[in-house]
C-alpha atoms as a PDB file:
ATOM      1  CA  UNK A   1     -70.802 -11.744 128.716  1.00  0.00           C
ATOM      2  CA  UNK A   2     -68.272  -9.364 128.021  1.00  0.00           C
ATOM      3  CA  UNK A   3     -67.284  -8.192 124.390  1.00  0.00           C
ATOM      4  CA  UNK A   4     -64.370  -6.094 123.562  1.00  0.00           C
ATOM      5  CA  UNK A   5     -65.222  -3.703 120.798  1.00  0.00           C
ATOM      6  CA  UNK A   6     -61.830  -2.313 120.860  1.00  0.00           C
ATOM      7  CA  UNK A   7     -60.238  -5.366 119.900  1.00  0.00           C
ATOM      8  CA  UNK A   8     -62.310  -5.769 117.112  1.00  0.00           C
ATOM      9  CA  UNK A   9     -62.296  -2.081 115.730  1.00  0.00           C
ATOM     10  CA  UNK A  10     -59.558  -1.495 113.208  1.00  0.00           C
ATOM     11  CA  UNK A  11     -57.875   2.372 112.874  1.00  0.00           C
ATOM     12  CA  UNK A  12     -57.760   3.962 109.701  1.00  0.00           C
ATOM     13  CA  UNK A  13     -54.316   4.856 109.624  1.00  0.00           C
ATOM     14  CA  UNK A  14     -51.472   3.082 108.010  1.00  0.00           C
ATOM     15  CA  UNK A  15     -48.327   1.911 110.340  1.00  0.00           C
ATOM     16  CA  UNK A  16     -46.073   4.514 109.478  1.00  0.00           C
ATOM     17  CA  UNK A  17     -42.587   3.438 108.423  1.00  0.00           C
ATOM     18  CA  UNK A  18     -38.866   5.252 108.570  1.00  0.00           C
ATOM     19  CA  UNK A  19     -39.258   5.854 104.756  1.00  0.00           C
ATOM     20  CA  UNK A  20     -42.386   7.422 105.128  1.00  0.00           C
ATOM     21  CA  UNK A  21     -42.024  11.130 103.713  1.00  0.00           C
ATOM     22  CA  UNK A  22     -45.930  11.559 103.411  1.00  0.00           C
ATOM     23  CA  UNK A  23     -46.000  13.951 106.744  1.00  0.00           C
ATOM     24  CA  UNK A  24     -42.992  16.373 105.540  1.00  0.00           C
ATOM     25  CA  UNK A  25     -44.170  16.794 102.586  1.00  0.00           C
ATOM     26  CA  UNK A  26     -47.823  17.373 103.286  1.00  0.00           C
ATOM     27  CA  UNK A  27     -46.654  19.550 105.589  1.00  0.00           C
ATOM     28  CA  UNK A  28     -44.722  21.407 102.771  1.00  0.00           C
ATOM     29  CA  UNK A  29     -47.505  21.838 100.612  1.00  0.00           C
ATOM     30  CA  UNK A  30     -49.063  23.637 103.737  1.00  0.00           C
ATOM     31  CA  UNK A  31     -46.098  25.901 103.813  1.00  0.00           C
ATOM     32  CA  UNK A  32     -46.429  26.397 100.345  1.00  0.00           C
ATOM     33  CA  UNK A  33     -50.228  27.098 100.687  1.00  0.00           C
ATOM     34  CA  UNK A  34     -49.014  30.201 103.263  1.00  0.00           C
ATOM     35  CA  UNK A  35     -46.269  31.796 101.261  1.00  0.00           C
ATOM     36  CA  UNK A  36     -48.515  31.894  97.767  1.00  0.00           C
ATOM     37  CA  UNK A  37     -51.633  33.887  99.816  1.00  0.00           C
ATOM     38  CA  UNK A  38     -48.552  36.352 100.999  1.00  0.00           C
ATOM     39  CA  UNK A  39     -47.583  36.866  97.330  1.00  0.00           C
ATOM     40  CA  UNK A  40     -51.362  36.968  96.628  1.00  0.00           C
ATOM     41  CA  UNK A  41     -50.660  33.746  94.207  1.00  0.00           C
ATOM     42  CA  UNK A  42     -53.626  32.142  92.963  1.00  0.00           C
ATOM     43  CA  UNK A  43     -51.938  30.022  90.220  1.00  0.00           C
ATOM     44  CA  UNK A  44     -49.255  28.999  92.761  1.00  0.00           C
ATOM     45  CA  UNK A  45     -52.363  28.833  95.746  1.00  0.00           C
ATOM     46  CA  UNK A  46     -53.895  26.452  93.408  1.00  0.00           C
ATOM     47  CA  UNK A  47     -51.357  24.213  91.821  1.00  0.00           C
ATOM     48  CA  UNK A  48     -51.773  21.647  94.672  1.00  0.00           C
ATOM     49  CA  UNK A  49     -55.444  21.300  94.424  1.00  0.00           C
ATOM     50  CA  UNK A  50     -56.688  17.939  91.558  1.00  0.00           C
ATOM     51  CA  UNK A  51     -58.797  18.775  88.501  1.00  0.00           C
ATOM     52  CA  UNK A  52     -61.918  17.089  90.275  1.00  0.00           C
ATOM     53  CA  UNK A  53     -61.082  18.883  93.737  1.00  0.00           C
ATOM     54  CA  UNK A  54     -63.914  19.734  95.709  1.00  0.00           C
ATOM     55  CA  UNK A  55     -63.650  22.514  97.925  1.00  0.00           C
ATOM     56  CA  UNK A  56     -66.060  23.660 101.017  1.00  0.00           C
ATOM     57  CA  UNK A  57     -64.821  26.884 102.341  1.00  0.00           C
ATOM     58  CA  UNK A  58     -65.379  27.952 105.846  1.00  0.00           C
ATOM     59  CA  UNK A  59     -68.982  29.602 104.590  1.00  0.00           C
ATOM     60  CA  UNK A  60     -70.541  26.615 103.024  1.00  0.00           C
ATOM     61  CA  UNK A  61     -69.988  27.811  99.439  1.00  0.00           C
ATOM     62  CA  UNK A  62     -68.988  24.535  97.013  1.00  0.00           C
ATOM     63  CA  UNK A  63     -66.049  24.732  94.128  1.00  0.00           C
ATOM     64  CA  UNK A  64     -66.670  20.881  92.760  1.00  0.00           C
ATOM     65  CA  UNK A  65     -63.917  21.481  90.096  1.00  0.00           C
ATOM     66  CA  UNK A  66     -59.917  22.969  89.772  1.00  0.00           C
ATOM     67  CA  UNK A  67     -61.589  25.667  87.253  1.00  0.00           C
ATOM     68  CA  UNK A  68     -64.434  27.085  90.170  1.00  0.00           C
ATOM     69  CA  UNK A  69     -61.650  27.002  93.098  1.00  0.00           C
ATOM     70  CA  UNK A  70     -59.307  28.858  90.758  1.00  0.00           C
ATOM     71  CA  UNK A  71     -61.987  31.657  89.954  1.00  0.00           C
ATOM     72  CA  UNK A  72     -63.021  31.937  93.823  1.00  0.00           C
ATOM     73  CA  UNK A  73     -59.271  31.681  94.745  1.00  0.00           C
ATOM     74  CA  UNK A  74     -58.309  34.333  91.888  1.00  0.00           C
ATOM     75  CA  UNK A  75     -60.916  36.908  92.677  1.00  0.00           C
ATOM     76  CA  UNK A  76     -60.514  36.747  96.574  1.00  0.00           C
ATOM     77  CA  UNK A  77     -56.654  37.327  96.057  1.00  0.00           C
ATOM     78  CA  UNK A  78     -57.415  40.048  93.541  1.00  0.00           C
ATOM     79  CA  UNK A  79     -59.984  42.161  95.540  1.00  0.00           C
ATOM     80  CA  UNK A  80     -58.911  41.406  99.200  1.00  0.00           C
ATOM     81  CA  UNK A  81     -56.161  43.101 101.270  1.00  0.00           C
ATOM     82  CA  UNK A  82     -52.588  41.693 102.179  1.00  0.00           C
ATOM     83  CA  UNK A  83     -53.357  38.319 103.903  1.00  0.00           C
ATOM     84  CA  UNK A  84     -51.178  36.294 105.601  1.00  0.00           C
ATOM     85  CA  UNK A  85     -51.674  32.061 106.885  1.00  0.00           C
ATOM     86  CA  UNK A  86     -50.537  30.115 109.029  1.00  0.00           C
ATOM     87  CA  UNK A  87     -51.316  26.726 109.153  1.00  0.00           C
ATOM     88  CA  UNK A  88     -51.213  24.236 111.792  1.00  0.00           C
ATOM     89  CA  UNK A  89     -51.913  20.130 111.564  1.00  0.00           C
ATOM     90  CA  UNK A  90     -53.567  18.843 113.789  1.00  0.00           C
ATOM     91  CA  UNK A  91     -53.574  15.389 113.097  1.00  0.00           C
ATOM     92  CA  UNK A  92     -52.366  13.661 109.922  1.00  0.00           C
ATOM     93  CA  UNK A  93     -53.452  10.214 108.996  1.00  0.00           C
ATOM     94  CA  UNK A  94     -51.800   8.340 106.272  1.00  0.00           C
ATOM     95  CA  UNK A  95     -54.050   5.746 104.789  1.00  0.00           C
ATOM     96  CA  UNK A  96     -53.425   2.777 102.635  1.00  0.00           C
ATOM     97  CA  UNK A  97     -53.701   3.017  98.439  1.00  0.00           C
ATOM     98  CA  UNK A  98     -51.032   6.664  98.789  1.00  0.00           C
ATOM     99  CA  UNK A  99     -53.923   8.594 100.709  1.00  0.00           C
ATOM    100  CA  UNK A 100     -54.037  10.819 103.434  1.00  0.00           C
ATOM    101  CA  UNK A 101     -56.140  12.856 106.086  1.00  0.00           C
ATOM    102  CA  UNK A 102     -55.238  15.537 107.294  1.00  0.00           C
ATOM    103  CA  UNK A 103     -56.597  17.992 110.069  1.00  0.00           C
ATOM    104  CA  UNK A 104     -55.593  21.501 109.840  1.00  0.00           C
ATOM    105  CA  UNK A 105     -56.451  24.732 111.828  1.00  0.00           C
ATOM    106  CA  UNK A 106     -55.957  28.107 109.673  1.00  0.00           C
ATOM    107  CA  UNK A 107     -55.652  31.380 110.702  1.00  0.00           C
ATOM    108  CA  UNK A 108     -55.943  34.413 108.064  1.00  0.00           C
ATOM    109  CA  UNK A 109     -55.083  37.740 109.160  1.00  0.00           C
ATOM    110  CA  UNK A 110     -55.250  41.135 107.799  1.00  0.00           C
ATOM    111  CA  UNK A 111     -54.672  44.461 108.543  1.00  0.00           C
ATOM    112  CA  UNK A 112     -58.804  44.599 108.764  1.00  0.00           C
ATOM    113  CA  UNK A 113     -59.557  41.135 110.634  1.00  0.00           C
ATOM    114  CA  UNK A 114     -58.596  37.625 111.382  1.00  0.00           C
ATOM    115  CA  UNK A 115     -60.454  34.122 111.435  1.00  0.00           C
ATOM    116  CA  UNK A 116     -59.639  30.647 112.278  1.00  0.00           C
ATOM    117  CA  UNK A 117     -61.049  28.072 110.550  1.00  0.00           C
ATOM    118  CA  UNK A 118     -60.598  24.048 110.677  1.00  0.00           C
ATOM    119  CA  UNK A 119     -60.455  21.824 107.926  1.00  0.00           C
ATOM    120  CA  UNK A 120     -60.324  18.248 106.904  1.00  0.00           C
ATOM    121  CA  UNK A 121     -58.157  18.076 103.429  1.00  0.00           C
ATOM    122  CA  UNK A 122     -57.657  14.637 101.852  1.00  0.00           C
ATOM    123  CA  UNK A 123     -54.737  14.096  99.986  1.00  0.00           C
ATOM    124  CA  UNK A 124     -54.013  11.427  96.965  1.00  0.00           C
ATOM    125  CA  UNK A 125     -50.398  10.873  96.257  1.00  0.00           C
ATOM    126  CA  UNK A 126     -50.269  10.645  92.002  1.00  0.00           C
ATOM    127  CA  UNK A 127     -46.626  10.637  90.090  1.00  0.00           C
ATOM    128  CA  UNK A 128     -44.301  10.659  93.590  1.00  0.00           C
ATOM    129  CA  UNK A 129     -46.852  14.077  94.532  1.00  0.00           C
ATOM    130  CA  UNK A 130     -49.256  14.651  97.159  1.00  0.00           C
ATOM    131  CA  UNK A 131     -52.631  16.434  95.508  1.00  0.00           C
ATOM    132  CA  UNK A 132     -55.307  17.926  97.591  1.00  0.00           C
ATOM    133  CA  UNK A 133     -58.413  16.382  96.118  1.00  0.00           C
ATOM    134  CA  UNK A 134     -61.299  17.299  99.114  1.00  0.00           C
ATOM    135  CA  UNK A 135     -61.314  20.088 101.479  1.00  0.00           C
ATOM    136  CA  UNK A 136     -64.029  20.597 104.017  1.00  0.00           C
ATOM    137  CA  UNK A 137     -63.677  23.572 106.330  1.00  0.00           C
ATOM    138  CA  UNK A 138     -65.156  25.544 109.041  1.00  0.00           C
ATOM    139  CA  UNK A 139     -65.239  28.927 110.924  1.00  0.00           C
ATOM    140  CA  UNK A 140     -64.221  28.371 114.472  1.00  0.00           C
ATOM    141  CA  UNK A 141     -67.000  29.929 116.836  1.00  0.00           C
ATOM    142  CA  UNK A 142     -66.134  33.395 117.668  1.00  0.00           C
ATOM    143  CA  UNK A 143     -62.642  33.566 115.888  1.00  0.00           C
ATOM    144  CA  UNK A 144     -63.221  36.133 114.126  1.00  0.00           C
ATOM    145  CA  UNK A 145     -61.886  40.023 115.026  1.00  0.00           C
ATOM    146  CA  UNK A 146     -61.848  43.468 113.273  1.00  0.00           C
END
């Protein structure tokens, strides 16, 4: 007997419709994201982020709070050279209940180094805005350059 699993699995994504605006404006907040780091921003950086965020960066540290991000944000802006981001999705995955997944490669640059990292961000959509509310990243093997 043969079964077919892939009848039976379901995806996680929601059909996306023509009114759906989710992907533009996630992608704005990513554009966003990019020109606060340029202007060294961390208010503006971090306006996008929930109160209960939590936030691996791409060394394993954990921010489980808007306040700890802010600080880390705040005093890697302050003490760090000019930095610029660019941000590319991946894959973006709107979910059911205003949520969504999104997949994201980063690359910072300085005049000192660059890295790439990957990240899974989830997004909640509260008051006709999409909040970042989990971020999970990670260095990508031998990105980095001086």
């Amino acid at each position: 007997m043969t079964v077919d699993i892939h009848g039976q699995r379901p995806t996680a994504a929601t059909a996306a419709t023509d009114q759906d605006s989710a992907p533009a404006e996630i992608a704005r907040v990513f554009s966003d994201l990019e020109a606060a780091l340029v202007a060294r921003d961390a208010e503006a950086f971090d306006s996008v982020f929930t109160d209960d965020v939590v936030f691996i960066n791409p060394a394993g540290a954990i921010y489980s709070n808007w306040d700890q991000l802010h600080a880390y944000h705040s005093a890697a802006l302050r003490n760090s050279p000019d930095a610029e981001s660019h941000y590319t999705i991946l894959a973006l995955r709107s979910l059911a209940g205003g949520h969504a997944i999104v997949n994201v490669e980063q690359t910072l640059r300085t005049p000192d180094f660059s890295v790439t990292n990957r990240g899974t961000w989830v997004f909640t959509e509260r008051d006709d805005r999409w909040w970042v509310c989990s971020v999970h990243n990670t260095n990508v093997a031998g990105s980095a350059r001086a």
